[in-house]
C-alpha atoms as a PDB file:
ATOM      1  CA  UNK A   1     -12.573 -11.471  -6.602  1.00  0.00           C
ATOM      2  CA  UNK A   2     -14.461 -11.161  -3.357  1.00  0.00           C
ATOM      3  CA  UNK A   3     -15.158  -7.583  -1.638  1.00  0.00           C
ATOM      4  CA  UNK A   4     -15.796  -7.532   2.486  1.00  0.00           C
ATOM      5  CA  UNK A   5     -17.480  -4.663   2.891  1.00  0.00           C
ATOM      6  CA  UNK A   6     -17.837  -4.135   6.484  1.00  0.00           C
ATOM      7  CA  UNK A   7     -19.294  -1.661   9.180  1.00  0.00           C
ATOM      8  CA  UNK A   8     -17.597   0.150  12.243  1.00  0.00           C
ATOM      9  CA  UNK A   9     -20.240   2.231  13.943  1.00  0.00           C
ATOM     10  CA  UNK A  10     -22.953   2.036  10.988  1.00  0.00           C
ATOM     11  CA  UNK A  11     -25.232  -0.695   9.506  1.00  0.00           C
ATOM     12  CA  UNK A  12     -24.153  -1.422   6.236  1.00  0.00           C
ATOM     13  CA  UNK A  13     -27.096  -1.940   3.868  1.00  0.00           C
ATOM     14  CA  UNK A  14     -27.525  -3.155   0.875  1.00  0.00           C
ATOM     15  CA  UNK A  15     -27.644  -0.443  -1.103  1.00  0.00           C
ATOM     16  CA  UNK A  16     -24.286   0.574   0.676  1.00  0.00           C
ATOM     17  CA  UNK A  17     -23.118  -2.722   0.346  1.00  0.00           C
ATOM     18  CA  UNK A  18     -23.541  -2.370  -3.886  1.00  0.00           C
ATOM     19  CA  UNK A  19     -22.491   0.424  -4.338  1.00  0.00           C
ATOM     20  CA  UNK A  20     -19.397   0.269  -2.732  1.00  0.00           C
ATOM     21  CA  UNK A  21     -19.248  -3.193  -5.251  1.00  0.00           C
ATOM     22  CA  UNK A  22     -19.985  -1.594  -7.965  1.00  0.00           C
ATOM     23  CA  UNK A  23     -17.133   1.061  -7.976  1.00  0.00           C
ATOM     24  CA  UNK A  24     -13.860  -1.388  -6.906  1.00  0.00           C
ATOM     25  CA  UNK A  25     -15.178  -4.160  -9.486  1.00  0.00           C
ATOM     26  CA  UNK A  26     -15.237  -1.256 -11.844  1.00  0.00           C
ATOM     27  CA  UNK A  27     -11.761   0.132 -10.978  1.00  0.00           C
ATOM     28  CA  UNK A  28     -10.125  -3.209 -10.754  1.00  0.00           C
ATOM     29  CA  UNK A  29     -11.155  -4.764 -14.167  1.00  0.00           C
ATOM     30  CA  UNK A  30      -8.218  -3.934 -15.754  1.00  0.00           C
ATOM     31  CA  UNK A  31      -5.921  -6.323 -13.251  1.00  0.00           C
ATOM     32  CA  UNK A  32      -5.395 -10.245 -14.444  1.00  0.00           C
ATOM     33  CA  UNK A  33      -5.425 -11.137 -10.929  1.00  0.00           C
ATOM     34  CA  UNK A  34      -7.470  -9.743  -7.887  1.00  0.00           C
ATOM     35  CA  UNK A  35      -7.567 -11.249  -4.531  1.00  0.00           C
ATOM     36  CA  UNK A  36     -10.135 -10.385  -1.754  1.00  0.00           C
ATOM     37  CA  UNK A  37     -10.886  -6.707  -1.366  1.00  0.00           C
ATOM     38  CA  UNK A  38     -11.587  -5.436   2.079  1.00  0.00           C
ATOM     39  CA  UNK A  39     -13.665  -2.238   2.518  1.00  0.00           C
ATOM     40  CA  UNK A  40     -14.035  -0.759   6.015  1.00  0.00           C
ATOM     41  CA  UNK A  41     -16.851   2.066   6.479  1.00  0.00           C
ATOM     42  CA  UNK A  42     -16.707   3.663   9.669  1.00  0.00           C
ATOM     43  CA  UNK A  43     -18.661   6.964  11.578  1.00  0.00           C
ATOM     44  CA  UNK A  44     -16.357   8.265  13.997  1.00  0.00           C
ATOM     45  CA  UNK A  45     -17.397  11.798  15.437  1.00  0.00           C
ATOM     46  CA  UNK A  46     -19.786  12.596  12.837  1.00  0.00           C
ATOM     47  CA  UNK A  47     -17.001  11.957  10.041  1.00  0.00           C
ATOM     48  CA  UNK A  48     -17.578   9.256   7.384  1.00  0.00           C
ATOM     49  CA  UNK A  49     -14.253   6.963   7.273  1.00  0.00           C
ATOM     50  CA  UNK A  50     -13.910   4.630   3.923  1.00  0.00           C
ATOM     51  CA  UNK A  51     -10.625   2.424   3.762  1.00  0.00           C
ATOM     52  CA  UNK A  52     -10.493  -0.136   0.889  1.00  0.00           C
ATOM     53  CA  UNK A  53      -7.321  -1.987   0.645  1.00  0.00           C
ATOM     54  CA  UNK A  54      -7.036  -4.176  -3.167  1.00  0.00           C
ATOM     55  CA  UNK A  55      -4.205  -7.043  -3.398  1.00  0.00           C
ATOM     56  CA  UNK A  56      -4.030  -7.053  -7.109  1.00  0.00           C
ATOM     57  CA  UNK A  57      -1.117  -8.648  -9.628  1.00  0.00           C
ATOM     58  CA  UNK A  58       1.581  -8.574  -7.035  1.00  0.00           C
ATOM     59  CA  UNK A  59       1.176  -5.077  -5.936  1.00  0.00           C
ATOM     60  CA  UNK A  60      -1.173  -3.399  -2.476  1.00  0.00           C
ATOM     61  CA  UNK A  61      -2.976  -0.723  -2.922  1.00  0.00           C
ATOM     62  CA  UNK A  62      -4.874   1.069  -0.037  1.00  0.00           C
ATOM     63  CA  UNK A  63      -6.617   4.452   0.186  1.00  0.00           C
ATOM     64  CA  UNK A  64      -8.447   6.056   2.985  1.00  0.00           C
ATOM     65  CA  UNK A  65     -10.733   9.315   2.997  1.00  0.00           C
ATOM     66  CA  UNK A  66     -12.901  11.086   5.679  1.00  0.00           C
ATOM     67  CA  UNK A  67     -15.706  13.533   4.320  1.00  0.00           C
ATOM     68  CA  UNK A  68     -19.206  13.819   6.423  1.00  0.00           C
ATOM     69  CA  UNK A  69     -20.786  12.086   3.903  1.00  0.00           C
ATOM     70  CA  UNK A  70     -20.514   8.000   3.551  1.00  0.00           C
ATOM     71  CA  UNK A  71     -21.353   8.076  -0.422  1.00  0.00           C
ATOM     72  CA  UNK A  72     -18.625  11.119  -1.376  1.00  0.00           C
ATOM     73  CA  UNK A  73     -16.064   9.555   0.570  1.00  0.00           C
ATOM     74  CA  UNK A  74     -16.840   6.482  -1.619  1.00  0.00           C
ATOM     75  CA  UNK A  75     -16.041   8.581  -4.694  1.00  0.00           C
ATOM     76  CA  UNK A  76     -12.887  10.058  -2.994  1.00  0.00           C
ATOM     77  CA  UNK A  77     -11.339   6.692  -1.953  1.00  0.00           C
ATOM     78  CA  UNK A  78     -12.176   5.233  -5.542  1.00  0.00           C
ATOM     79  CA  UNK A  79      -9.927   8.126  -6.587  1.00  0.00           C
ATOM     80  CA  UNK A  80      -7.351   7.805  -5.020  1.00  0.00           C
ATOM     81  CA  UNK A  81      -7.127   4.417  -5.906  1.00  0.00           C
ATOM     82  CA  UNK A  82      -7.382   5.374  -9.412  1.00  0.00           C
ATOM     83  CA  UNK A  83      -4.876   7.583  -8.865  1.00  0.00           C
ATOM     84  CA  UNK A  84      -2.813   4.644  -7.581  1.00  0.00           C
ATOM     85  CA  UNK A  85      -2.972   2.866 -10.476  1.00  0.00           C
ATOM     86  CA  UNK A  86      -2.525   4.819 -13.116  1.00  0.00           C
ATOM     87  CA  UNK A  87       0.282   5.992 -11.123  1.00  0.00           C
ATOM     88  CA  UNK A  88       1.868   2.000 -11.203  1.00  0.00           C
ATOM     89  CA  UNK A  89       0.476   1.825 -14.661  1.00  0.00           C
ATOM     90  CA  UNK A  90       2.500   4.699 -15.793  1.00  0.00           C
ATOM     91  CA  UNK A  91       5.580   3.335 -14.142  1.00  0.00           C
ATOM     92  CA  UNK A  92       5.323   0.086 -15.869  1.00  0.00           C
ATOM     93  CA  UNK A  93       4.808   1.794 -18.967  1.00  0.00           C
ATOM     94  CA  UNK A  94       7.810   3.963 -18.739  1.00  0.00           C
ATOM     95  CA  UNK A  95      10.192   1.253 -17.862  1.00  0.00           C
ATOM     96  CA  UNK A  96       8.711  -1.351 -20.703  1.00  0.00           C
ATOM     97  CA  UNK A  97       9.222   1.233 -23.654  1.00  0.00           C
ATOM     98  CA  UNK A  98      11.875   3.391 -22.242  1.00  0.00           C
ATOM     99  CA  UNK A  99      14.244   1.294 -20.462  1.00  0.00           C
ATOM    100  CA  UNK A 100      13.468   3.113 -17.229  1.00  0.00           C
ATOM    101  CA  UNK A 101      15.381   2.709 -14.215  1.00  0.00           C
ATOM    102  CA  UNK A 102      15.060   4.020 -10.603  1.00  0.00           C
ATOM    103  CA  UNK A 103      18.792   4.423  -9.002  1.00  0.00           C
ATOM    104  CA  UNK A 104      18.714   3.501  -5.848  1.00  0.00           C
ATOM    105  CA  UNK A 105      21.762   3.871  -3.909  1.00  0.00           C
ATOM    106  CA  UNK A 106      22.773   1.546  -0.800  1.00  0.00           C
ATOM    107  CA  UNK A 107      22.719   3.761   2.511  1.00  0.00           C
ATOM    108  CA  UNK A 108      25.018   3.465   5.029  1.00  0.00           C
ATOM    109  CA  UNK A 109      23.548   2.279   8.570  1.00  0.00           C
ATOM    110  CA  UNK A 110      23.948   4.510  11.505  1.00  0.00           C
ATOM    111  CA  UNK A 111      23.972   2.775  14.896  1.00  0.00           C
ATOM    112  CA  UNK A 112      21.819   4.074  17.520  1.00  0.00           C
ATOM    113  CA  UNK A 113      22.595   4.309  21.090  1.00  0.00           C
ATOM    114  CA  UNK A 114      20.715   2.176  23.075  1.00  0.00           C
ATOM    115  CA  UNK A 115      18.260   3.461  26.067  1.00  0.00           C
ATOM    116  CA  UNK A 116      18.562   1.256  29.546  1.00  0.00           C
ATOM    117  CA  UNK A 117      14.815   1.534  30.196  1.00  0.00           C
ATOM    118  CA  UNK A 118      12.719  -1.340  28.665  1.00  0.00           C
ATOM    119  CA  UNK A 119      10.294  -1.226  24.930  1.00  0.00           C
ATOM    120  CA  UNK A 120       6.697  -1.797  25.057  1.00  0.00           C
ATOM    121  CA  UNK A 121       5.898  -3.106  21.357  1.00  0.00           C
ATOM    122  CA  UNK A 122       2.102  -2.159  21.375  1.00  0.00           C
ATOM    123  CA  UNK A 123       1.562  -3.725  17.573  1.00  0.00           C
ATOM    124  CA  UNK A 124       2.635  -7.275  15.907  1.00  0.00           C
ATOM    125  CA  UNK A 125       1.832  -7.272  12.146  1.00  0.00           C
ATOM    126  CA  UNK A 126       2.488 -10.347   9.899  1.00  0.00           C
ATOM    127  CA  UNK A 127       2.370 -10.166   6.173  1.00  0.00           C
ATOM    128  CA  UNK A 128       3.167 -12.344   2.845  1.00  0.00           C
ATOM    129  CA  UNK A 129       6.145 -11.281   1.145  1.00  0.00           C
ATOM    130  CA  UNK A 130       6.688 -11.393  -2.432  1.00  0.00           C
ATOM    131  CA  UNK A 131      10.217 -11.313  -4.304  1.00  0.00           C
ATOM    132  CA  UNK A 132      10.644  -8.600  -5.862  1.00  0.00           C
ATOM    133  CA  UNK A 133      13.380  -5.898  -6.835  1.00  0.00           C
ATOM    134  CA  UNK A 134      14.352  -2.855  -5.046  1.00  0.00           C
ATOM    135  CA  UNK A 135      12.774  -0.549  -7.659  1.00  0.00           C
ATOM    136  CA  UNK A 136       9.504  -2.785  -7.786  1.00  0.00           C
ATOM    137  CA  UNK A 137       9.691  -2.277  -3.752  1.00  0.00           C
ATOM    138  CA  UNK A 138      10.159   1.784  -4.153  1.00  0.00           C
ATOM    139  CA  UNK A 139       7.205   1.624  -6.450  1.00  0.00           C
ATOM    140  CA  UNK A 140       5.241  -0.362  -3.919  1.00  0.00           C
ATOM    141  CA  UNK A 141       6.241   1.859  -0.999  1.00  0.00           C
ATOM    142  CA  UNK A 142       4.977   5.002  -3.211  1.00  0.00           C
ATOM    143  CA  UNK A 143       2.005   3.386  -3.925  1.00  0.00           C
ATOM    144  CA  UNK A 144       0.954   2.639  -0.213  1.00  0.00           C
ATOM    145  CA  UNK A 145       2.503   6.257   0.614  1.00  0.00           C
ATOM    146  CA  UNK A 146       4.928   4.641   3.076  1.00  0.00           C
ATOM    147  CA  UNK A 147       8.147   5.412   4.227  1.00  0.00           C
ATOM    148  CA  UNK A 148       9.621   2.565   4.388  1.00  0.00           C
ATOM    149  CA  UNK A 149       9.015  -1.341   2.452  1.00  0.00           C
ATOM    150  CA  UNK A 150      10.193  -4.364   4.049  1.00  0.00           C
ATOM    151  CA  UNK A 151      10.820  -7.512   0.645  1.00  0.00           C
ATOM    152  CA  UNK A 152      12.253 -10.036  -0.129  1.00  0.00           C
ATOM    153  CA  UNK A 153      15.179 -10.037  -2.633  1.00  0.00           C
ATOM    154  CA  UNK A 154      15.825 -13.006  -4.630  1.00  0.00           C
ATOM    155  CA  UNK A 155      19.151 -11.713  -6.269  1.00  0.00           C
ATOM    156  CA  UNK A 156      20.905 -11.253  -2.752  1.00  0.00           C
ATOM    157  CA  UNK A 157      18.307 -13.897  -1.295  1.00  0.00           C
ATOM    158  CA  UNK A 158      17.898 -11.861   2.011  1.00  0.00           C
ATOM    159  CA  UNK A 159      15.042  -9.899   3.516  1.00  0.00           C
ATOM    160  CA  UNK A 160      15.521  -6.074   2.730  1.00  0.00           C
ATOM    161  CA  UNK A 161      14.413  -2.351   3.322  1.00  0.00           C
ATOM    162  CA  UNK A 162      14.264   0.653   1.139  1.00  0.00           C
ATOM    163  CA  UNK A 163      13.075   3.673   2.882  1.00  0.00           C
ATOM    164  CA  UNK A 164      13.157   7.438   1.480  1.00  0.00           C
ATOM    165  CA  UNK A 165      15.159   9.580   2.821  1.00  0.00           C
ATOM    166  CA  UNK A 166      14.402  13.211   4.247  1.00  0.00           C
ATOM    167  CA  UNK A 167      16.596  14.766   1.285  1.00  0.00           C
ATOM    168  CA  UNK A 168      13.677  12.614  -1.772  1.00  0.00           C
ATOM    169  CA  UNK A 169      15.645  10.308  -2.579  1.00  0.00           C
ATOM    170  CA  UNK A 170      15.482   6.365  -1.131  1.00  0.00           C
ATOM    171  CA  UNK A 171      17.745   4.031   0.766  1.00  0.00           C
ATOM    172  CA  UNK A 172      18.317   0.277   0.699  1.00  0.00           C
ATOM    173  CA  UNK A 173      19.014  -1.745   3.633  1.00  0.00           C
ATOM    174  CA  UNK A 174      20.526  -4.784   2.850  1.00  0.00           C
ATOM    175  CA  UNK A 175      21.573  -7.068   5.824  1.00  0.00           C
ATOM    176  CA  UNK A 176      25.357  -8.428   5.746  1.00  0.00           C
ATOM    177  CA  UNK A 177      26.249 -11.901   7.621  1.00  0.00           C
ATOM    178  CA  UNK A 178      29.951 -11.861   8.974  1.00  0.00           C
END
């Protein structure tokens, strides 16, 4: 496990640099598997900005929190994270001993009509997908606080989407050739 703790605005020091170490190696113990941890402290406007993203055992967790002081948004972020995990923790406890299972219904697609003027796309993001199911990707989604997850679905062996819905509940878009 390897944690980039880097500085927008501010000169991270070493004292900084270990304590933000010291919390996310504590938090994360309890994975198998870890990857690299990346921790963004910015200043923007006065406001101290934490992000710390963790890939760990399949699942992405990310928190961010603003407070005007570096250190106690430190403590929030770790948190939240916490809060992440026992939160997926929970889950996987629930569905090992109780035979848990999220419904999640197929949504029908609406088709949109098309505007004549032109798209700017102002953002390209790549990322790894893993397979998974649809309830593992609802869990996921939750877990980043997301509205929508984008994975890969062995079973139907096709890229999908579950997104929730205004009404709670979650959707599952599941491309069909003809």
């Amino acid at each position: 496990m390897n944690v980039n703790v880097r500085g927008k605005n501010i000169d991270v020091t070493p004292a900084l640099k270990d304590y933000v170490e010291k919390k996310i190696t504590k938090v994360t113990k309890q994975f198998k598997t870890v990857g690299d941890i990346s921790a963004v402290l910015k200043v923007e406007k006065g406001n101290h900005i934490v992000e710390i993203t963790v890939p760990a055992s399949g699942i992405l967790l990310r928190a961010q929190e603003t407070t005007k002081d570096m250190y106690s948004s430190i403590d929030l972020v770790i948190e939240k994270i916490e809060r992440q995990i026992h939160k997926y923790k929970t889950r996987l406890m629930k569905r090992k001993y109780n035979n848990f299972q999220d419904a999640v219904v197929p949504a029908s697609v609406e088709t949109v009509a098309e505007d004549d003027g032109e798209f700017k796309i102002i953002k390209n993001k790549s990322f790894a997908m893993h397979p998974m199911t649809a309830e593992e990707a609802v869990l996921q989604m939750n877990l980043l606080n997301h509205d929508f997850f984008v994975f890969y679905d062995p079973d139907f062996g096709g890229v999908n989407v579950v997104y929730r819905r205004k009404d709670g509940n979650y959707g599952l878009l599941a491309p069909e050739l003809k």
